[in-house]
Protein backbone atom coordinates (compact mmCIF):
# COMPACT_ATOMS: atom_id res chain seq x y z
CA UNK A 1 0.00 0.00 0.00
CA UNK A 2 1.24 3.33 -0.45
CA UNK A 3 -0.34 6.46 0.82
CA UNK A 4 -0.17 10.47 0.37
CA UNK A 5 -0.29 12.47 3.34
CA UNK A 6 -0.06 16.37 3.61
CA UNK A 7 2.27 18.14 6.24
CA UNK A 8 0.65 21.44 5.30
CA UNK A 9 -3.32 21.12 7.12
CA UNK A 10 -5.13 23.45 4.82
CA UNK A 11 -3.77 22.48 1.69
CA UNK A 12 -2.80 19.37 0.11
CA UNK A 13 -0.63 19.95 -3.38
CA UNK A 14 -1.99 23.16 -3.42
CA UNK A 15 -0.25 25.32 -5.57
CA UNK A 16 2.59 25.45 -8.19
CA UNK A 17 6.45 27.30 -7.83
CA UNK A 18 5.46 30.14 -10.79
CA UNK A 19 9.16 30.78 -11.03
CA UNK A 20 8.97 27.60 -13.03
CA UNK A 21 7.82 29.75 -16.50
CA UNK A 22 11.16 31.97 -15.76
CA UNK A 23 12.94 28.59 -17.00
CA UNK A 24 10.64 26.49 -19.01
CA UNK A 25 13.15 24.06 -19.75
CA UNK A 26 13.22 23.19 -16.24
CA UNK A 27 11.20 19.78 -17.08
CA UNK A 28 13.18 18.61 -20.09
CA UNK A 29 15.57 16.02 -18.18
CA UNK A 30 11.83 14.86 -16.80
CA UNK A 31 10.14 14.71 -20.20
CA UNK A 32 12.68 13.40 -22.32
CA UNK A 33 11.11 9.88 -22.27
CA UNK A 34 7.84 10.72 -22.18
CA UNK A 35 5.20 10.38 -24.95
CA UNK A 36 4.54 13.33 -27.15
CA UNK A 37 1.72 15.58 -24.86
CA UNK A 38 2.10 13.88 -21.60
CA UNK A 39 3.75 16.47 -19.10
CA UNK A 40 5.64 15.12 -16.10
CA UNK A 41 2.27 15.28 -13.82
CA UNK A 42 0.54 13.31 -16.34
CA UNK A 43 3.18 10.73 -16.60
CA UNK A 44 3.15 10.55 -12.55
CA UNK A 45 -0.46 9.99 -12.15
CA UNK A 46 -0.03 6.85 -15.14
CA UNK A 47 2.84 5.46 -13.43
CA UNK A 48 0.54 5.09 -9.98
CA UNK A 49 -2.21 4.14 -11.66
CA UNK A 50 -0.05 0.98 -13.12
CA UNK A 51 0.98 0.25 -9.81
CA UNK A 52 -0.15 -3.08 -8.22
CA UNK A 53 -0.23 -1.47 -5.15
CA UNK A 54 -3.01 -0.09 -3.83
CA UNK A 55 -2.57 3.69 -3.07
CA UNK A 56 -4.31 6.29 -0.50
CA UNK A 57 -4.31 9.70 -0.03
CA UNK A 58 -4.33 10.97 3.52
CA UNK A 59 -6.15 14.24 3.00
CA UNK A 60 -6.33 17.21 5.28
CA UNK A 61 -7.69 20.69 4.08
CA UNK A 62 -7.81 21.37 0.40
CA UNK A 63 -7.32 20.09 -2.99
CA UNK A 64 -6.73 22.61 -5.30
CA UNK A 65 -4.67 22.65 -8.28
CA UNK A 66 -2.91 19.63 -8.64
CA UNK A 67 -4.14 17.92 -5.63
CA UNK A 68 -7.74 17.74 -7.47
CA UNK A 69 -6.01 15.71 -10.35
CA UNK A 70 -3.61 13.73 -7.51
């Protein structure tokens, strides 16, 4: 089993580091081996999905952003 827990109480992945779009190459060691239109979330969220364990999230507060997808 694997499980997700939050340290932060009111949010749980809440928000994303903007300073990201001053580099948007940042990702391209991540995405090299990915299929063509599958960002590294995306390719995250497949690769638990194919996972014979079951997983949990432990949630506390808020999903926004990527926590709704999560």
């Amino acid at each position: 089993m694997i499980v997700f827990d939050n340290a932060n109480p009111e949010f749980f992945i809440a928000h994303v580091d903007m300073t990201l779009v001053d580099t948007p190459d940042a990702f391209d060691g991540l995405a090299a081996d990915l299929p063509d239109g599958v960002n590294p979330f995306q390719a995250l969220g497949e690769l638990l999905r194919h996972q014979p364990q079951v997983t949990l999230v432990k949630l506390a507060g808020m999903a926004r952003g990527g926590g709704a997808e999560f």
